[in-house]
N, C-alpha and C. Protein backbone atom coordinates (compact mmCIF):
# COMPACT_ATOMS: atom_id res chain seq x y z
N UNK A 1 85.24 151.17 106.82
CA UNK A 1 85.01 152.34 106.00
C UNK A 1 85.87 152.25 104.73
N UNK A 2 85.73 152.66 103.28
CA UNK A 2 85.71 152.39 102.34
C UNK A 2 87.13 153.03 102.36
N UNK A 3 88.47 153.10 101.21
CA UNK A 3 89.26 153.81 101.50
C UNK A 3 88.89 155.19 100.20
N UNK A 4 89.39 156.35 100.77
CA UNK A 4 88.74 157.87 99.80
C UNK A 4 89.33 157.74 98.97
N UNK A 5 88.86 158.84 98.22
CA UNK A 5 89.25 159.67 96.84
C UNK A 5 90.63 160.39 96.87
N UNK A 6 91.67 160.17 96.41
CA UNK A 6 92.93 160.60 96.93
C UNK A 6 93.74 159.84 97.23
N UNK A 7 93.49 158.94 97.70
CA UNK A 7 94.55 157.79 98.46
C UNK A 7 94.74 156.84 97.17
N UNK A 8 96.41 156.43 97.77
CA UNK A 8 96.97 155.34 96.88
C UNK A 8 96.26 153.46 96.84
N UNK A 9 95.31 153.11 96.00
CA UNK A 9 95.06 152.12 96.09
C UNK A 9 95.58 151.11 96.62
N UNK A 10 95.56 150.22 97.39
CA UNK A 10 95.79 149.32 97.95
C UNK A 10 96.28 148.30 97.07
N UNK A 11 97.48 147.76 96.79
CA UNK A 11 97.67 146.84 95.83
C UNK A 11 97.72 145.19 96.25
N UNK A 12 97.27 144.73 95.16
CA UNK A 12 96.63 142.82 95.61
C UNK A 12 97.25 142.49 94.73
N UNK A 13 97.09 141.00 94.82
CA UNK A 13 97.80 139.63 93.98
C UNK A 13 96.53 138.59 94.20
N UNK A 14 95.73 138.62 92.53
CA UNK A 14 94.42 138.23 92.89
C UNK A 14 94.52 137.15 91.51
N UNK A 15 93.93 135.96 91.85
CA UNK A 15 93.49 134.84 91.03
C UNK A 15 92.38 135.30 89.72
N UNK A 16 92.75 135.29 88.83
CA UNK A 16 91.39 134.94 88.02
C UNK A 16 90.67 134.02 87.90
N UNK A 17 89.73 134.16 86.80
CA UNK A 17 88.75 132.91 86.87
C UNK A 17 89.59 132.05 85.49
N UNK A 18 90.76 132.37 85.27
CA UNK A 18 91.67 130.92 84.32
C UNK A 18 92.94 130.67 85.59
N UNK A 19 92.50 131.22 86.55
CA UNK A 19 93.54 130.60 87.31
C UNK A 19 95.17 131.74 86.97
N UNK A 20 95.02 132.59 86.14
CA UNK A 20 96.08 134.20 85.88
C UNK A 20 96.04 134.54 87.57
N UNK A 21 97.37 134.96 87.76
CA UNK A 21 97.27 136.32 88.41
C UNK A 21 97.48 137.49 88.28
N UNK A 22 96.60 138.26 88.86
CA UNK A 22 96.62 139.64 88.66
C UNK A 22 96.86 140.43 89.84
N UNK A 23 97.86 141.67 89.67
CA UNK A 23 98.18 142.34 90.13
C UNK A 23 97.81 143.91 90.23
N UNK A 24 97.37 144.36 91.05
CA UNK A 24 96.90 145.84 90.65
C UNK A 24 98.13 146.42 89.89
N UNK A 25 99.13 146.37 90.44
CA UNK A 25 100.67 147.75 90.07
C UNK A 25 100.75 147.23 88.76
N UNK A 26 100.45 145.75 88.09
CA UNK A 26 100.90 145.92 87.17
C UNK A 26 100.26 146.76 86.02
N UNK A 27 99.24 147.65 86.26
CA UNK A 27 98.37 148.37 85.58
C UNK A 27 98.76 149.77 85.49
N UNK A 28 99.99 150.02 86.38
CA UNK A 28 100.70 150.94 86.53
C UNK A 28 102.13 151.25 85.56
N UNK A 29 102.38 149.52 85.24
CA UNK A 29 103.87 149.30 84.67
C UNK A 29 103.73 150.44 83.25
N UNK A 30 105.26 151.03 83.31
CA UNK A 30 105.50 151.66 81.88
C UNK A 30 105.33 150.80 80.77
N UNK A 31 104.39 151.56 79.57
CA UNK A 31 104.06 151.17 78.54
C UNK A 31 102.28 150.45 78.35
N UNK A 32 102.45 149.98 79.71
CA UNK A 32 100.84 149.28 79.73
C UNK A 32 100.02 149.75 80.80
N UNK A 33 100.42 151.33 81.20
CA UNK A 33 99.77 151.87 82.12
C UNK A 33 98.23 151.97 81.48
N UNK A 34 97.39 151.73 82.69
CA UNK A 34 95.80 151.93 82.41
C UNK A 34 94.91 152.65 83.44
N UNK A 35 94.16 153.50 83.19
CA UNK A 35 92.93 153.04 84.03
C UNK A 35 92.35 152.21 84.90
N UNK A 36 92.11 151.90 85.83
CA UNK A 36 91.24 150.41 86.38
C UNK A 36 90.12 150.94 87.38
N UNK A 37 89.04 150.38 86.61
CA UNK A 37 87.55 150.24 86.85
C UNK A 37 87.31 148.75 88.10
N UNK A 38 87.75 148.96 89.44
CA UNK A 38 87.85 148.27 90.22
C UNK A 38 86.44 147.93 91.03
N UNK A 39 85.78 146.61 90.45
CA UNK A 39 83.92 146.46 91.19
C UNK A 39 84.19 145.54 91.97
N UNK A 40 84.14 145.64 93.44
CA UNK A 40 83.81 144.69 94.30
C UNK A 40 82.13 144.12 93.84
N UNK A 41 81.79 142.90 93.95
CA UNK A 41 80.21 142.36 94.37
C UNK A 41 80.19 141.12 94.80
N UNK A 42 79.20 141.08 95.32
CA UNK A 42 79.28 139.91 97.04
C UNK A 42 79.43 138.55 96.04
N UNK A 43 78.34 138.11 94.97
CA UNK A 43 78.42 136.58 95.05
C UNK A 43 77.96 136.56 93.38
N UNK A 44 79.03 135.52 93.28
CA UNK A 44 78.37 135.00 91.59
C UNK A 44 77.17 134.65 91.73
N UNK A 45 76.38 134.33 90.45
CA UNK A 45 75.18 133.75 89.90
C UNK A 45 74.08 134.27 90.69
N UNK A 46 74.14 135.52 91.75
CA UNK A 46 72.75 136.35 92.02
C UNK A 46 72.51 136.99 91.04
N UNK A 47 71.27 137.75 91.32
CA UNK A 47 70.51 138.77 90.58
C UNK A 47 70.82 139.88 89.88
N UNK A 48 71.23 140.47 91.43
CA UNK A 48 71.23 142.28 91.01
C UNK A 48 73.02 141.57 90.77
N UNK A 49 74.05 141.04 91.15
CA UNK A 49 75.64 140.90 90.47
C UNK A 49 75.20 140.64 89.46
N UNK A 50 74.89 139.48 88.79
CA UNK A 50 74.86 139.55 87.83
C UNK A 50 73.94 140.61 86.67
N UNK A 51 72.77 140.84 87.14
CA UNK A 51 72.60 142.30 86.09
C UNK A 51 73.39 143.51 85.80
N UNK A 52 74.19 143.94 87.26
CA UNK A 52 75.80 144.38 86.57
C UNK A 52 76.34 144.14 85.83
N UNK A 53 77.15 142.96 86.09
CA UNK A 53 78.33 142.40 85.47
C UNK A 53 77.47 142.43 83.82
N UNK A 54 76.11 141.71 83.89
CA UNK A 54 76.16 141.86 82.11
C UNK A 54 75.73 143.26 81.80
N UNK A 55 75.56 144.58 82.29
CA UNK A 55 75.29 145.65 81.89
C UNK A 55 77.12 145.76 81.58
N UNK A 56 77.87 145.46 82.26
CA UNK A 56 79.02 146.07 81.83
C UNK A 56 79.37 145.65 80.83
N UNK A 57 79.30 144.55 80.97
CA UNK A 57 79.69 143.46 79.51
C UNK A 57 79.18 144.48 77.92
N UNK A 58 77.20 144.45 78.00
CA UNK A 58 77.34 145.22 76.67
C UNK A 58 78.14 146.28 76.61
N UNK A 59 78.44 147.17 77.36
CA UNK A 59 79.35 148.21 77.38
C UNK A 59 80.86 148.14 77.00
N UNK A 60 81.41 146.58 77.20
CA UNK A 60 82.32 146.11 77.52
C UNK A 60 83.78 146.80 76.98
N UNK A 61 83.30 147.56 75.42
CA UNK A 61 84.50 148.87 74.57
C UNK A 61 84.79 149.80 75.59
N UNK A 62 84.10 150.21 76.58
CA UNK A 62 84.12 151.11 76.93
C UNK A 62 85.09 150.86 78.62
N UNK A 63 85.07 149.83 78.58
CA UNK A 63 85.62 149.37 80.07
C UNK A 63 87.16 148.31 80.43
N UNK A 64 87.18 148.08 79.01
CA UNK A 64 88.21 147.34 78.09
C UNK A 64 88.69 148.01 77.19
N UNK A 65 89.99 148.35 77.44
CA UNK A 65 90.27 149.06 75.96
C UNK A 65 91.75 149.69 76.60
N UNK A 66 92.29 150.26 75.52
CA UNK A 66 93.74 150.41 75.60
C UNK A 66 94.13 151.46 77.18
N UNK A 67 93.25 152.59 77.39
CA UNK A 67 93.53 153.28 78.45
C UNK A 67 92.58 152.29 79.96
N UNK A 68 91.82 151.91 79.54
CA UNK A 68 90.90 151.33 80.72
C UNK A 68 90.88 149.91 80.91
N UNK A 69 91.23 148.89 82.21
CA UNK A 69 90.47 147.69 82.67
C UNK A 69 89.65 147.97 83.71
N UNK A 70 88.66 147.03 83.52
CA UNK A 70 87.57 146.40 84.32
C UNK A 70 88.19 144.84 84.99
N UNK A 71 87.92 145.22 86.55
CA UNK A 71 88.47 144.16 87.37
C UNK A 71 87.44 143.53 88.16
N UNK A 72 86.99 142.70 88.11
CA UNK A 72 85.48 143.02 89.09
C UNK A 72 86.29 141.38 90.24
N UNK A 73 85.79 141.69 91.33
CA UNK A 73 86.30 140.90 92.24
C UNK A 73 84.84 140.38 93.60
N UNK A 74 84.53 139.18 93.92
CA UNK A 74 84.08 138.69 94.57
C UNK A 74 85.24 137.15 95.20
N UNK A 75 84.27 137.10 96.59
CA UNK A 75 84.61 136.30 97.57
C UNK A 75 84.89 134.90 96.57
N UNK A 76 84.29 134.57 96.00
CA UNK A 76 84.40 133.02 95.43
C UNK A 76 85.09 132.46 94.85
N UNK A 77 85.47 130.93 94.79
CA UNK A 77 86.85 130.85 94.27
C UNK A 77 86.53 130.61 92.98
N UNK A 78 87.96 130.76 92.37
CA UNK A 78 88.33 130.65 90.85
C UNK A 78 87.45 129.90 90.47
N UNK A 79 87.28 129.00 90.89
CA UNK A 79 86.46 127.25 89.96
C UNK A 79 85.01 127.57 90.17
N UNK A 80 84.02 128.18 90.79
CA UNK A 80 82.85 129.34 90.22
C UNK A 80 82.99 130.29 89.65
N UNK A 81 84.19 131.06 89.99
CA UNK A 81 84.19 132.19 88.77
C UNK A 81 84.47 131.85 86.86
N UNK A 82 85.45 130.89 87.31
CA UNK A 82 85.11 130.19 85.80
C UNK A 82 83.68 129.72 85.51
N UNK A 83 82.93 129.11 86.09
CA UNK A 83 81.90 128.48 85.62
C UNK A 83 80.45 129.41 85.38
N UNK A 84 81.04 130.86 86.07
CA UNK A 84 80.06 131.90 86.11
C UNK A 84 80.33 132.71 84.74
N UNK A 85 81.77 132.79 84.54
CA UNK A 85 82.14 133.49 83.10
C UNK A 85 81.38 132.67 82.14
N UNK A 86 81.93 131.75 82.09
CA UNK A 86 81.97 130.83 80.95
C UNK A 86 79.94 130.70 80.42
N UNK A 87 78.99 130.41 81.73
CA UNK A 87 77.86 130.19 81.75
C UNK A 87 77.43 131.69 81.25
N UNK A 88 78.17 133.20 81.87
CA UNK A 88 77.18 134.48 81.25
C UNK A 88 78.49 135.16 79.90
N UNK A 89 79.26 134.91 80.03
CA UNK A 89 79.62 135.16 78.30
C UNK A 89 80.79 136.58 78.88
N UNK A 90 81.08 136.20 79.86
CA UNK A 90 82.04 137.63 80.81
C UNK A 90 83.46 137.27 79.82
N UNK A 91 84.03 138.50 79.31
CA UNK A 91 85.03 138.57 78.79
C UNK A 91 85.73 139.30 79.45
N UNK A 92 85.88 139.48 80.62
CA UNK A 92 86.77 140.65 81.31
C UNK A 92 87.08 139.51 82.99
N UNK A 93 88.01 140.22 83.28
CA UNK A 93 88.69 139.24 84.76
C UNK A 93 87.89 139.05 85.56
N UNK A 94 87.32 137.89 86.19
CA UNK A 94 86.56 138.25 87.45
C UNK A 94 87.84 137.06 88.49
N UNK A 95 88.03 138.34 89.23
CA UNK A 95 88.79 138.34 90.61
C UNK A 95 88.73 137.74 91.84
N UNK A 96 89.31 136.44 92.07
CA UNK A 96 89.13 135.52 93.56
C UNK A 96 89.30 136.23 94.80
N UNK A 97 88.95 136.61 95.91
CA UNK A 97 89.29 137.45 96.67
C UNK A 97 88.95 136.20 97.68
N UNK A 98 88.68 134.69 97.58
CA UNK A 98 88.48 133.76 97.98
C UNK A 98 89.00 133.52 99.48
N UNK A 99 91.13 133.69 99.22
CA UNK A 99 92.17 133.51 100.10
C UNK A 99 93.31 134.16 100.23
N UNK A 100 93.61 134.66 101.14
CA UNK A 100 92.94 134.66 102.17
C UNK A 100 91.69 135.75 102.19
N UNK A 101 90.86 135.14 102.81
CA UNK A 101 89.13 135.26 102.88
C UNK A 101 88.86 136.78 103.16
N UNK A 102 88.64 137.41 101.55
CA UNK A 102 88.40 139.24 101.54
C UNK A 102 89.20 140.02 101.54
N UNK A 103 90.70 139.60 101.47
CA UNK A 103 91.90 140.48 101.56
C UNK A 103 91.88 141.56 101.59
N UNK A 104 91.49 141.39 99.59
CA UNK A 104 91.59 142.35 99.12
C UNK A 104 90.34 143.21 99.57
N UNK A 105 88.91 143.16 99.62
CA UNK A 105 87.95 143.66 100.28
C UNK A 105 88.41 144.67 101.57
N UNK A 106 88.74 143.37 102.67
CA UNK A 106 89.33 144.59 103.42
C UNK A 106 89.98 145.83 103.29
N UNK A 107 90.85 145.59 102.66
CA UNK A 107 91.96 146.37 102.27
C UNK A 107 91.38 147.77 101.90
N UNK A 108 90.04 147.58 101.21
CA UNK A 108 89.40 148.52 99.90
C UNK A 108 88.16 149.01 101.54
N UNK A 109 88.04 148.96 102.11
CA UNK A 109 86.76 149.01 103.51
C UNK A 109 85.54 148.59 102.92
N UNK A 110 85.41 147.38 102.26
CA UNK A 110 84.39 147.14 101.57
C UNK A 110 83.82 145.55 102.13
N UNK A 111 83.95 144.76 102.96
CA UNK A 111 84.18 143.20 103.58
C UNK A 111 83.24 143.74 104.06
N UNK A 112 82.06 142.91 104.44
CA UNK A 112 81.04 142.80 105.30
C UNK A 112 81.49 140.86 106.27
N UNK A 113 81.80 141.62 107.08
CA UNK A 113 82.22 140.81 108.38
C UNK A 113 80.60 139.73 108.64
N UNK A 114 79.70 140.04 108.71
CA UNK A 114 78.61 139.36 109.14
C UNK A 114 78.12 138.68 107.48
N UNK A 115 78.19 139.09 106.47
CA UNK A 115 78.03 138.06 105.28
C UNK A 115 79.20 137.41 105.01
N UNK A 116 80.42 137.84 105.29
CA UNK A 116 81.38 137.09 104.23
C UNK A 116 81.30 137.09 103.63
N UNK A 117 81.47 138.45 103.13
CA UNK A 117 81.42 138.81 101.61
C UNK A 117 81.59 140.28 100.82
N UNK A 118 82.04 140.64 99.76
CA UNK A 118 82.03 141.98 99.84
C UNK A 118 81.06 143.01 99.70
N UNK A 119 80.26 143.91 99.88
CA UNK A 119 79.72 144.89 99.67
C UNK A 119 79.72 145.56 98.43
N UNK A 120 79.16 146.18 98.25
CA UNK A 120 79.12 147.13 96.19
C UNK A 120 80.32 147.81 96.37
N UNK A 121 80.79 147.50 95.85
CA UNK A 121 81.99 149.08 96.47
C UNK A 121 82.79 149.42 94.48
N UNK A 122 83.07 150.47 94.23
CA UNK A 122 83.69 150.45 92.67
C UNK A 122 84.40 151.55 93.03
N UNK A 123 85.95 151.47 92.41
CA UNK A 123 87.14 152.36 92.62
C UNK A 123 87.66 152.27 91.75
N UNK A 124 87.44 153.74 91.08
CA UNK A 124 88.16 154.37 89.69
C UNK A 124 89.54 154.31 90.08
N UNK A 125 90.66 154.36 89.40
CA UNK A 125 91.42 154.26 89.85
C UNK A 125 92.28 154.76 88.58
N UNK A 126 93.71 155.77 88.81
CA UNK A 126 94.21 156.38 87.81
C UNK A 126 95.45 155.35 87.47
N UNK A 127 95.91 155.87 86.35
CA UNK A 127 97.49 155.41 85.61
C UNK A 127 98.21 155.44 87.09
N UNK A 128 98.44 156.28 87.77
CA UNK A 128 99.44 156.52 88.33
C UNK A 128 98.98 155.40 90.01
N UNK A 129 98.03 154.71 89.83
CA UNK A 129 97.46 154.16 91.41
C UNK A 129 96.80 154.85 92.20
N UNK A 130 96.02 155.95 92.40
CA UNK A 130 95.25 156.95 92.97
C UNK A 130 93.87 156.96 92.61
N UNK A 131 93.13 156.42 93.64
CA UNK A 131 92.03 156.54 93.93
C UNK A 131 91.11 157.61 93.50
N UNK A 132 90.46 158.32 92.38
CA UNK A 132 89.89 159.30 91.45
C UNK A 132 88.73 159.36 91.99
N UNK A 133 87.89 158.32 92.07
CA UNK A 133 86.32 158.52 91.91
C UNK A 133 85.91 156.92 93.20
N UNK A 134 85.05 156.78 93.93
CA UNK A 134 84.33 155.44 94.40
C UNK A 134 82.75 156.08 94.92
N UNK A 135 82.10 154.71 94.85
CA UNK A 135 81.09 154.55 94.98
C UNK A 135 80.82 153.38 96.38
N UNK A 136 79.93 153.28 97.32
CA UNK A 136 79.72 151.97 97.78
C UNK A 136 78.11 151.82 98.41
N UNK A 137 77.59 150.80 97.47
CA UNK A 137 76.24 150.51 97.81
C UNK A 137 76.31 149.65 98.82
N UNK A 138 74.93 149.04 99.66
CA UNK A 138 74.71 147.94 100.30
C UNK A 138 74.73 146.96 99.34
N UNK A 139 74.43 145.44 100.20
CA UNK A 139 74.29 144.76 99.33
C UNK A 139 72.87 144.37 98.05
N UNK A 140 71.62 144.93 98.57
CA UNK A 140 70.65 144.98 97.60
C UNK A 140 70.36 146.40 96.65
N UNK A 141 71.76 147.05 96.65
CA UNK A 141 71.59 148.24 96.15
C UNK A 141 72.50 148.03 94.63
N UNK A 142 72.08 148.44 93.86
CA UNK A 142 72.70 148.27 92.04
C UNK A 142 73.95 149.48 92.17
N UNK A 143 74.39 149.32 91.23
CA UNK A 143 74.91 150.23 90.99
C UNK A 143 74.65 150.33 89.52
N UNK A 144 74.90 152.19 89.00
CA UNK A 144 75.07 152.72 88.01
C UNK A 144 75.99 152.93 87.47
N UNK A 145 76.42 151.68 85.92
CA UNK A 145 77.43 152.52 85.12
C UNK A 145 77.81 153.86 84.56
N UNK A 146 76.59 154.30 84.78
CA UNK A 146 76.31 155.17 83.80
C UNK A 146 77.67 156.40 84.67
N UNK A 147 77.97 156.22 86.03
CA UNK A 147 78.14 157.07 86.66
C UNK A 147 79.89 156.45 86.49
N UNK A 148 80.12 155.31 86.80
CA UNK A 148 81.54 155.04 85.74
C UNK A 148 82.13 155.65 84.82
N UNK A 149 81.21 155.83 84.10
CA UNK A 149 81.52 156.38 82.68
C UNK A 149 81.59 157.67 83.27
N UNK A 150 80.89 158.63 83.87
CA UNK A 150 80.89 159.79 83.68
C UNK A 150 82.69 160.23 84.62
N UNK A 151 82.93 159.49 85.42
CA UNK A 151 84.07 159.09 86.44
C UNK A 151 85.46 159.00 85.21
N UNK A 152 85.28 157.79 84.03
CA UNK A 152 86.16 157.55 83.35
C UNK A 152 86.56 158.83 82.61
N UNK A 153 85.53 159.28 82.26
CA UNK A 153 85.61 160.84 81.43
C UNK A 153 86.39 161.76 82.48
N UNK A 154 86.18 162.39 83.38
CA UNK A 154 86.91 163.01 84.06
C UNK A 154 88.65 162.91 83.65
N UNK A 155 89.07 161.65 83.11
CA UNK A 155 90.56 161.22 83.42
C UNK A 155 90.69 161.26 82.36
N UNK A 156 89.92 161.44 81.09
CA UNK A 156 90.37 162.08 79.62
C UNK A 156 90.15 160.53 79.14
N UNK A 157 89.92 159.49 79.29
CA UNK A 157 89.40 158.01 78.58
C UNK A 157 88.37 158.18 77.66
N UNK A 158 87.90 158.97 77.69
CA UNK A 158 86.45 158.53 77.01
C UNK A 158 85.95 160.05 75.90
């Protein structure tokens, strides 16, 4: 089960696709406190992930920017997620959750045990580490930015 609205995010130590790590708290640190727009999705180079990931992309001012990151995190390791950025033009982190296998997924109640892999799951997430707003689809289910945005607004971003 997904973790609620209210609760202190679960904090990770997650690979990017240059091989960075990233830390949730550090999104918290004084001076560079942000927003974070946290998207679990199961697998690079599908369909409906990738028609996300590039819907966010044109959006990308809006999800990137001095009060807000966009973190998006799947099972696969760094060396596809580079080759998935690089091939769709992703300017924002995409997140190894590779090893150990869904960590961070778990952590978030979002791991599908029988795919190996994560589920839709997206967790607004405030300056302060608190869980604001989530969403969690199946896996052939899209999700709507549109409803992000309306989430980011709530917290005075937008």
């Amino acid at each position: 089960m997904a973790i609620e609205v209210g609760t202190l995010a679960p904090d990770f130590e997650l690979k990017d696709n240059h091989g960075r790590t990233v830390k949730l708290s550090d999104f918290r640190a004084p001076g560079d406190a942000r927003n974070v727009v946290l998207l679990f999705y199961p697998f690079a180079f599908t369909g409906v992930c990738t028609g996300e990931l590039r819907a966010l992309s044109d959006e990308l001012p809006q999800f990137v920017n001095d009060d807000v990151q966009l973190l998006a995190v799947s099972t696969d390791s760094i060396h596809t997620l580079r080759v998935y950025a690089e091939q769709e033009g992703f300017e924002y982190p995409l997140l190894s959750d590779f090893w150990p296998h869904g960590a961070a997924s778990r952590a978030y109640g979002v791991f599908d045990e029988d795919k190996g892999c994560a589920v839709r799951g997206t967790f607004v997430i405030d300056k302060e580490g608190v869980v604001r707003w989530t969403v969690v689809n199946g896996l052939p289910d899209a999700r709507d930015l549109n409803d992000y945005l309306k989430a980011l607004k709530t917290l005075g971003t937008l």
